[in-house]
N, C-alpha and C. Protein backbone atom coordinates (compact mmCIF):
# COMPACT_ATOMS: atom_id res chain seq x y z
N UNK A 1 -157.14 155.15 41.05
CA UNK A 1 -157.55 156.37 40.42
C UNK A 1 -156.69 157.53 40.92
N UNK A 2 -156.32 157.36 42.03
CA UNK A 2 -155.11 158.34 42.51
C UNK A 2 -154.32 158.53 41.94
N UNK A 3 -153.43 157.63 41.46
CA UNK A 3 -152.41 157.60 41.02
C UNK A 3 -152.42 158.27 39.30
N UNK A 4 -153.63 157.84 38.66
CA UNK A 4 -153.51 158.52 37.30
C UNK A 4 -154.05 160.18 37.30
N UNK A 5 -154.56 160.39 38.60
CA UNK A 5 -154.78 161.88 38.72
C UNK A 5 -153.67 162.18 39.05
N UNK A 6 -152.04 161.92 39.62
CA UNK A 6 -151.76 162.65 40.36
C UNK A 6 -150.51 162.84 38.60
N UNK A 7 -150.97 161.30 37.95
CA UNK A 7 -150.27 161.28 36.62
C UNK A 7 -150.44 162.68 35.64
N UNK A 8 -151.81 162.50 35.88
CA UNK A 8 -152.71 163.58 34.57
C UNK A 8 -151.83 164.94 35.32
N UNK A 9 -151.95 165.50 36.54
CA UNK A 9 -151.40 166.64 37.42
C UNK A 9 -150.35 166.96 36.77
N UNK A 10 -149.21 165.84 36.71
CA UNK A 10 -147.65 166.31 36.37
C UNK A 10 -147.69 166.63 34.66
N UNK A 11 -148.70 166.05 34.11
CA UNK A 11 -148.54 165.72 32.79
C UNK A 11 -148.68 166.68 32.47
N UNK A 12 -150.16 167.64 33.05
CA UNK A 12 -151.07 168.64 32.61
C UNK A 12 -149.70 169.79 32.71
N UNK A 13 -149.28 170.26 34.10
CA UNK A 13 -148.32 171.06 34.56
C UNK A 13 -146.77 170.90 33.45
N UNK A 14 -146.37 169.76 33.22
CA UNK A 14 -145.52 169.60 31.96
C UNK A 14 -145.79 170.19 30.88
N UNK A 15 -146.73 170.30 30.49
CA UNK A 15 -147.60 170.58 29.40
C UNK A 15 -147.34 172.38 29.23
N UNK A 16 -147.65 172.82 30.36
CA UNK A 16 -148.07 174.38 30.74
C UNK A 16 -146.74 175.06 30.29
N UNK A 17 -145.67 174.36 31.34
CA UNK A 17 -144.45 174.59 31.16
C UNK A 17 -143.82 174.56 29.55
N UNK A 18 -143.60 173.37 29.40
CA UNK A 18 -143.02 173.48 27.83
C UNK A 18 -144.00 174.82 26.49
N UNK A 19 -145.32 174.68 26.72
CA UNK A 19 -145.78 175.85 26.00
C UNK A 19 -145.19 177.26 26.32
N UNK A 20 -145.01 177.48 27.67
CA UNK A 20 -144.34 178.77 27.99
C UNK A 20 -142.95 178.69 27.58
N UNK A 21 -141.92 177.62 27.66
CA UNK A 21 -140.76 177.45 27.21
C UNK A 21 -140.50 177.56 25.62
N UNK A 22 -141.63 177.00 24.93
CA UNK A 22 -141.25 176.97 23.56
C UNK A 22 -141.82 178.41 23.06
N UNK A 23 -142.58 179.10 23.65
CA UNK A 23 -143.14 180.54 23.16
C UNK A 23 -141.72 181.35 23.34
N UNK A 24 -141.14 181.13 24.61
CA UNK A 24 -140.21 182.08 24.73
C UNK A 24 -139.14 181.64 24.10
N UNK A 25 -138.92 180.31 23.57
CA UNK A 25 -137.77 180.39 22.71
C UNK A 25 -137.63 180.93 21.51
N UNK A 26 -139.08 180.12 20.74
CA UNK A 26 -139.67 181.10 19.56
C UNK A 26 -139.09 182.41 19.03
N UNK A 27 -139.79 182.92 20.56
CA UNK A 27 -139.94 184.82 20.23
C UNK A 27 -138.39 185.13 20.39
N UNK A 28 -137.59 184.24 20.89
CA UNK A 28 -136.09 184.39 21.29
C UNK A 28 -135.32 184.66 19.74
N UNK A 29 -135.77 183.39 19.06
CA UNK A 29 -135.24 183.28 17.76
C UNK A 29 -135.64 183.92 16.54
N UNK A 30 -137.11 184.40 16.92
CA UNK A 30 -137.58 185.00 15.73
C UNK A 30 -138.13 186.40 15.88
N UNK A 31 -137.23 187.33 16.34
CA UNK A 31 -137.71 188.29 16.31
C UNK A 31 -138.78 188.82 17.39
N UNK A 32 -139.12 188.40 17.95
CA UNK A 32 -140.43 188.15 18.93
C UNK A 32 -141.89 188.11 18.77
N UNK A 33 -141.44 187.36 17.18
CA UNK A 33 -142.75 186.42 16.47
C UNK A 33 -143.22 185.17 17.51
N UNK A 34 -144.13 185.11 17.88
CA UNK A 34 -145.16 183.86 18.42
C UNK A 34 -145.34 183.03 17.65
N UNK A 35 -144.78 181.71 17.68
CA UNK A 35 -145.41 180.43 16.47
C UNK A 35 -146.84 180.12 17.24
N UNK A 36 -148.05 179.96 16.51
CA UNK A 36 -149.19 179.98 17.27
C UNK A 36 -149.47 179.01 17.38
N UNK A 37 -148.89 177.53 16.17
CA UNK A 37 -149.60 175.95 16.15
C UNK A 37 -148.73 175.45 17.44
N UNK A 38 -147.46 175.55 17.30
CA UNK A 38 -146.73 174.53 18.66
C UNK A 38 -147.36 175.34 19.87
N UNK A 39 -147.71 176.55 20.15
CA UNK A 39 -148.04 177.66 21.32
C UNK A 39 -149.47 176.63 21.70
N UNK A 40 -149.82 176.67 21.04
CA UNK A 40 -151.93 176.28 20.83
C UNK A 40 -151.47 174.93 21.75
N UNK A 41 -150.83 173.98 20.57
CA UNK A 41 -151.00 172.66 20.66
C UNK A 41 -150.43 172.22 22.16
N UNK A 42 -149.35 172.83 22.34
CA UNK A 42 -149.11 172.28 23.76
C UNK A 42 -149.79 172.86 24.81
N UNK A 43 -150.44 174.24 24.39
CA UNK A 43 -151.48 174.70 26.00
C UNK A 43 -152.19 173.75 25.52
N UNK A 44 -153.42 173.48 24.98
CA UNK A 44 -154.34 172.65 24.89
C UNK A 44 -154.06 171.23 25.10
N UNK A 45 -152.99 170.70 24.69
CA UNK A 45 -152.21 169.35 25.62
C UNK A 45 -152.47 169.53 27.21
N UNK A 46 -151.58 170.73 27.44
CA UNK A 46 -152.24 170.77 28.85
C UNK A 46 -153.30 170.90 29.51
N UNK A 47 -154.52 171.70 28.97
CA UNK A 47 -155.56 172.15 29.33
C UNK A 47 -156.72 170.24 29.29
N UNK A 48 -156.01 169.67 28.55
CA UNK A 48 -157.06 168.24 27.84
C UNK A 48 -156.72 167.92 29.56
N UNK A 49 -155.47 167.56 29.67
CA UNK A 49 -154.96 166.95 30.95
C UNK A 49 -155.12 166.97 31.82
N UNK A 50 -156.03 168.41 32.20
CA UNK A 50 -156.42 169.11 33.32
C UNK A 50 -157.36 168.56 33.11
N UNK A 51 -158.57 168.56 32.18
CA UNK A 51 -159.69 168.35 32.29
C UNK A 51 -159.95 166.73 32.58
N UNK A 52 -159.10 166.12 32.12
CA UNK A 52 -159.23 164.57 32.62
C UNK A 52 -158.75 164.15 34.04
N UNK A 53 -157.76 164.87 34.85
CA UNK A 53 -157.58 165.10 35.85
C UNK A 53 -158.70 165.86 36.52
N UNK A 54 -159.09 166.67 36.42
CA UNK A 54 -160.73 167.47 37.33
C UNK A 54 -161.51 166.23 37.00
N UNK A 55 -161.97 165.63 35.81
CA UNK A 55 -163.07 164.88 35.67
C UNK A 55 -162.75 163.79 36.67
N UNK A 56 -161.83 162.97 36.64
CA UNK A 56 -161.47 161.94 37.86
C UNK A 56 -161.06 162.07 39.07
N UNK A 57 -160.84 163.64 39.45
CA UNK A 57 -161.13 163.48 40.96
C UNK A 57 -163.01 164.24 41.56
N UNK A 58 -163.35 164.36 40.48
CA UNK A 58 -164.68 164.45 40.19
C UNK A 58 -165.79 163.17 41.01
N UNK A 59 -165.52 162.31 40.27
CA UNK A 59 -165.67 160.57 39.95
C UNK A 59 -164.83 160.24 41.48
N UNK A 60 -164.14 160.22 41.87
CA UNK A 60 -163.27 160.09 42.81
C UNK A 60 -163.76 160.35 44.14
N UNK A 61 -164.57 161.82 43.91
CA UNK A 61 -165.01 162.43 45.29
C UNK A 61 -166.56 161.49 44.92
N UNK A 62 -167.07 161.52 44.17
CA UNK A 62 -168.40 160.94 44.25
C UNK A 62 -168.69 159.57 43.71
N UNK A 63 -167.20 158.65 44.26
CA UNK A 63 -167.29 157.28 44.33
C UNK A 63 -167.70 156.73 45.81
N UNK A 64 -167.21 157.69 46.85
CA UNK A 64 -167.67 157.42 48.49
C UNK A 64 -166.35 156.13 48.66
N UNK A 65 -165.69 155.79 48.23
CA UNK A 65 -164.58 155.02 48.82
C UNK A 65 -163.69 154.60 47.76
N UNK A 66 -162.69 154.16 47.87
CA UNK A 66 -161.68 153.97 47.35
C UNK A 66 -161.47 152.68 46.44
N UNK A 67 -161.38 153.22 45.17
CA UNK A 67 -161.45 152.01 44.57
C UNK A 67 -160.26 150.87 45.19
N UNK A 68 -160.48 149.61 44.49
CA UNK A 68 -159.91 148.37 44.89
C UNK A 68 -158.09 148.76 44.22
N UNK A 69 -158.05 149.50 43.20
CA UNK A 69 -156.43 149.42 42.37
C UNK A 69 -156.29 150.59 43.40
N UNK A 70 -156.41 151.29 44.38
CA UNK A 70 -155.76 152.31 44.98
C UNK A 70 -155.58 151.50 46.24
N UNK A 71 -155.69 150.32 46.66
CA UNK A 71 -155.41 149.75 48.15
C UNK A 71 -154.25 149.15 47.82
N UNK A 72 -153.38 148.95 49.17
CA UNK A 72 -152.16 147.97 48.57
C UNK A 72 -152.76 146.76 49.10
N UNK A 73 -153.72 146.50 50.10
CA UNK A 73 -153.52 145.44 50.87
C UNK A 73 -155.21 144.80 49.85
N UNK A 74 -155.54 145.30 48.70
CA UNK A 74 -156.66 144.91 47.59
C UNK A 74 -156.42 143.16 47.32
N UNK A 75 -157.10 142.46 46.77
CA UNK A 75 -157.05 141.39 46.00
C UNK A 75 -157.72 141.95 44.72
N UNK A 76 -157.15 140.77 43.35
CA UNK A 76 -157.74 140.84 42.26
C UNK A 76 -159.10 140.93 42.40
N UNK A 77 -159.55 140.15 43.50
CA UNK A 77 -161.47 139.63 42.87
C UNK A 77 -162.09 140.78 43.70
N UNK A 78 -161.39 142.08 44.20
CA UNK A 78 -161.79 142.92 45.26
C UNK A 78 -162.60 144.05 43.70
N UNK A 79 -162.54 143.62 42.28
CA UNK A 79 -162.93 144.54 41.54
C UNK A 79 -164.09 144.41 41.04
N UNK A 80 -164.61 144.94 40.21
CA UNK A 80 -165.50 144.68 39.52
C UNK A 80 -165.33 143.60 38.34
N UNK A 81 -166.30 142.38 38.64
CA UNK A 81 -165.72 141.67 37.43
C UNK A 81 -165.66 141.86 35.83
N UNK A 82 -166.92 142.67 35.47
CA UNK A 82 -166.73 143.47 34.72
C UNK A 82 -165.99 144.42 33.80
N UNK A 83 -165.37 144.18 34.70
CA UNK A 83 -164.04 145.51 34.35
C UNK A 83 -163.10 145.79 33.40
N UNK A 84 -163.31 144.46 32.60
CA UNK A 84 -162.06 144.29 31.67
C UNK A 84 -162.33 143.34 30.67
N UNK A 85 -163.23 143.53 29.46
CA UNK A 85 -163.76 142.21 28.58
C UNK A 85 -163.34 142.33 27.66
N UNK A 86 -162.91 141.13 27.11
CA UNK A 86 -161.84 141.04 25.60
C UNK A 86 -161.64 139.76 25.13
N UNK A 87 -161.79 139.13 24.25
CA UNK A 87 -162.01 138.15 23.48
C UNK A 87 -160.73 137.52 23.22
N UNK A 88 -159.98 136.72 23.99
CA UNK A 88 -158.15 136.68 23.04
C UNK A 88 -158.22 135.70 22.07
N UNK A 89 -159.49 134.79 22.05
CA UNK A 89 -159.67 134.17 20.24
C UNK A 89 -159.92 135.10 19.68
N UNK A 90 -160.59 135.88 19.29
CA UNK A 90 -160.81 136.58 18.17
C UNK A 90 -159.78 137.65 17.77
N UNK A 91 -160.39 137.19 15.76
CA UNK A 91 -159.90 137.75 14.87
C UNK A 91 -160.04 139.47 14.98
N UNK A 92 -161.38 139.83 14.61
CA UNK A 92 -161.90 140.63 14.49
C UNK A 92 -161.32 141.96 14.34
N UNK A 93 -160.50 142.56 15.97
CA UNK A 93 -159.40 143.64 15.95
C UNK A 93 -158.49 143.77 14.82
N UNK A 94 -158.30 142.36 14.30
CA UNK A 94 -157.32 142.28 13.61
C UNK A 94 -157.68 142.42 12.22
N UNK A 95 -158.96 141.98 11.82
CA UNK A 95 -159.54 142.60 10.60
C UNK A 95 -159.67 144.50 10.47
N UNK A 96 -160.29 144.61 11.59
CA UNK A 96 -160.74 146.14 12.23
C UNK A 96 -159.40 147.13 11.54
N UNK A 97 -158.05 146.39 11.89
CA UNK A 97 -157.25 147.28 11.82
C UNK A 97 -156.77 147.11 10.36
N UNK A 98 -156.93 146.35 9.49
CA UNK A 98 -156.45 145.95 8.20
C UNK A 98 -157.43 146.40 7.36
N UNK A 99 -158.95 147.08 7.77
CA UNK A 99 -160.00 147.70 7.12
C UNK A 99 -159.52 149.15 7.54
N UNK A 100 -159.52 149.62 8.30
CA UNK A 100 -158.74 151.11 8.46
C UNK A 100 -157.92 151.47 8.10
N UNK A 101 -156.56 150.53 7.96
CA UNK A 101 -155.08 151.00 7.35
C UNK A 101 -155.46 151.16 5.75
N UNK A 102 -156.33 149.62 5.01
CA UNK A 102 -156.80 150.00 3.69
C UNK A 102 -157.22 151.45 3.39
N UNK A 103 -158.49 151.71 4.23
CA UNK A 103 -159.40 153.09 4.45
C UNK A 103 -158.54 154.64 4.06
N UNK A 104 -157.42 154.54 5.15
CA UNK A 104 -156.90 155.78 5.15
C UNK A 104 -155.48 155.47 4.27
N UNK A 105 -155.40 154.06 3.84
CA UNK A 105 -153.96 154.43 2.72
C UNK A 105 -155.12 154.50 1.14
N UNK A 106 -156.39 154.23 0.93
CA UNK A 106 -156.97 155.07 -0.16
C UNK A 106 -157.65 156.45 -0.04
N UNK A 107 -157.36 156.78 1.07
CA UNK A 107 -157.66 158.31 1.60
C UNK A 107 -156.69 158.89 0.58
N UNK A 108 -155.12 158.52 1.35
CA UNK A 108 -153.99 159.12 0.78
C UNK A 108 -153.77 159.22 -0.72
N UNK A 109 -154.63 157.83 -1.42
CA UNK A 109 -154.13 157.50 -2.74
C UNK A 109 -155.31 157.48 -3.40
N UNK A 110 -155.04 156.23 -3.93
CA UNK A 110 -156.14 155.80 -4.72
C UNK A 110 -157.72 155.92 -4.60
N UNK A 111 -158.38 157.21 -4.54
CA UNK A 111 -159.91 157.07 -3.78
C UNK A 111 -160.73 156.03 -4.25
N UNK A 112 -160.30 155.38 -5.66
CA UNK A 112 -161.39 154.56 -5.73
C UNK A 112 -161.82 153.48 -4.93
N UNK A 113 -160.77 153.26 -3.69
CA UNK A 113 -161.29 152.04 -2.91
C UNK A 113 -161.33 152.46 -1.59
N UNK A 114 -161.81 153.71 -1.92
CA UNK A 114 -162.04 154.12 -0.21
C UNK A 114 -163.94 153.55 -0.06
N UNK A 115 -164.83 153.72 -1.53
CA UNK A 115 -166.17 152.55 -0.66
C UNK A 115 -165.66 151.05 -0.42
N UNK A 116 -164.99 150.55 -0.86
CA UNK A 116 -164.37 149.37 -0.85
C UNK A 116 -164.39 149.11 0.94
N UNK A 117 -163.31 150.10 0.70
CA UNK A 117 -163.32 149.81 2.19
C UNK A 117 -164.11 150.32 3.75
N UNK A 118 -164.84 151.23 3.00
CA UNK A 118 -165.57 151.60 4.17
C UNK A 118 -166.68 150.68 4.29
N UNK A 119 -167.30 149.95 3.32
CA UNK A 119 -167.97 148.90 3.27
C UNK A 119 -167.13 147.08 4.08
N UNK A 120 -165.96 147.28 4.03
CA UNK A 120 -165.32 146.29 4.30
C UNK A 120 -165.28 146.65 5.81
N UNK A 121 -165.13 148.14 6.31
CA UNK A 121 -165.29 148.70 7.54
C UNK A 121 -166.38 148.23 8.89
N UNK A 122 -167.43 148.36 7.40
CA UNK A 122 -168.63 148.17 8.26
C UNK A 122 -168.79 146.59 8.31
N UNK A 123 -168.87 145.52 7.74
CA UNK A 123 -168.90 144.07 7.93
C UNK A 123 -167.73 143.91 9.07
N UNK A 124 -166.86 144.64 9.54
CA UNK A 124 -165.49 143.98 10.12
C UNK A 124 -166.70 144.69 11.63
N UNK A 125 -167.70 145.60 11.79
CA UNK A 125 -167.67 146.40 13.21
C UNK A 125 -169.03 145.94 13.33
N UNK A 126 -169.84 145.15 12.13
CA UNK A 126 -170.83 144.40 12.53
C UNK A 126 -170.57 143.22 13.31
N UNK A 127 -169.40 142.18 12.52
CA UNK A 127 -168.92 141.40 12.99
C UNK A 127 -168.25 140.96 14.63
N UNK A 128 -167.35 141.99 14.75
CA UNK A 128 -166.86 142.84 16.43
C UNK A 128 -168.16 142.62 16.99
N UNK A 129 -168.67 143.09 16.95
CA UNK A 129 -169.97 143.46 17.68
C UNK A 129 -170.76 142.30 18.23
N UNK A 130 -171.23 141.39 16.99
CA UNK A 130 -171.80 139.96 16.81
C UNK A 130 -171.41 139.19 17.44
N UNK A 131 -170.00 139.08 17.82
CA UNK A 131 -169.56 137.69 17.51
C UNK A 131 -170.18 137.00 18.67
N UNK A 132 -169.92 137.43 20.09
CA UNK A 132 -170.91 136.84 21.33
C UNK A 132 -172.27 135.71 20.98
N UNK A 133 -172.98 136.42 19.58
CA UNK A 133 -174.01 136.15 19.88
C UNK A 133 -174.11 134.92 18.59
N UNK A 134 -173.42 134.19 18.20
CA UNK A 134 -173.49 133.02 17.15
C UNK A 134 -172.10 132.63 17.44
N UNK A 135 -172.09 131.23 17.12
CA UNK A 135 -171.31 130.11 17.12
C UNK A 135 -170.76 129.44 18.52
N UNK A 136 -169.46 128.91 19.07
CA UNK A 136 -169.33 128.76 19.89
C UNK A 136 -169.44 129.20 21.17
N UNK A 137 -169.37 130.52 21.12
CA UNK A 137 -169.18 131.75 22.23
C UNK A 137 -170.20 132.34 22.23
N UNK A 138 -171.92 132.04 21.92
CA UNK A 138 -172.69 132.65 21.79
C UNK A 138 -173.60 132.71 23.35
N UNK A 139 -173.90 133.39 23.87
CA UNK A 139 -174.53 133.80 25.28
C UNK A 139 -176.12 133.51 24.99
C-alpha cells in the first residue's frame, strides 16, 4: 500500500504541475485567454489522485500493521486468501464485453437495438453473477 500511495503522490503532484504548465502556455498563445476544459480536467486529475492517496494512507494508518505486499521478506500465503477471485473458465466477461460494445455502438447509431441490448446486458450480469451457484462450479 506504500508504494501506490507514494505512486498516487507523484501522479497527483504531476497532475498539479502540467495544469499550471498548460494554463500558462494557453494564456502564452492566446492572448491571456484561459482554456477552462484542459485547466479543469487536469486540476481535477490531480485533485482525484490526492484523494485516493489521503484515502489509503487513511486505511494505512488504521490497518495497525503492514500489509503482507509492503514486506520484502512476505510469502504469497502471508495474504488474505480472499484477495483475488476470478473464474479463468468462464465465458461470461467475455459476453459482458460484447453486450456493452453492442450497447454503446447502438448508442452511437442505430437506437433501435439499444433494448436489444440492454436486455442482452442484463442476462450476460445475471449470468456473471450466477454462475458459482449451478453446474459444475456450484458451492
Amino acid at each position: 500500500m506504500r508504494s501506490n500511495i507514494i505512486i498516487l503522490v507523484i501522479l497527483a503532484v504531476f497532475f498539479y504541475v502540467c495544469a499550471a504548465a498548460y494554463t500558462l502556455w494557453h494564456m502564452g498563445s492566446y492572448d491571456g485567454r484561459v482554456e477552462w476544459a484542459g485547466t479543469l480536467g487536469l486540476a481535477l486529475t490531480g485533485v482525484m489522485s490526492t484523494f485516493i492517496a489521503f484515502y489509503l494512507v487513511l486505511t494505512r494508518r488504521g490497518q495497525g500493521g503492514e500489509h503482507p505486499s509492503d514486506l520484502l521478506e512476505a510469502e504469497i500465503d502471508d495474504a488474505d486468501p480472499d484477495e483475488g477471485h476470478f473464474s479463468p473458465w468462464s465465458w461470461w466477461p467475455i459476453s459482458l464485453a460484447g453486450a456493452l460494445a453492442l450497447l454503446f455502438l447502438s448508442i452511437a447509431g442505430p437506437t433501435f437495438i439499444v433494448p436489444i441490448a440492454g436486455a442482452l446486458l442484463v442476462i450476460v450480469m445475471i449470468g456473471w453473477v450466477y454462475e458459482h451457484y449451478r453446474g459444475n462450479f456450484s458451492r
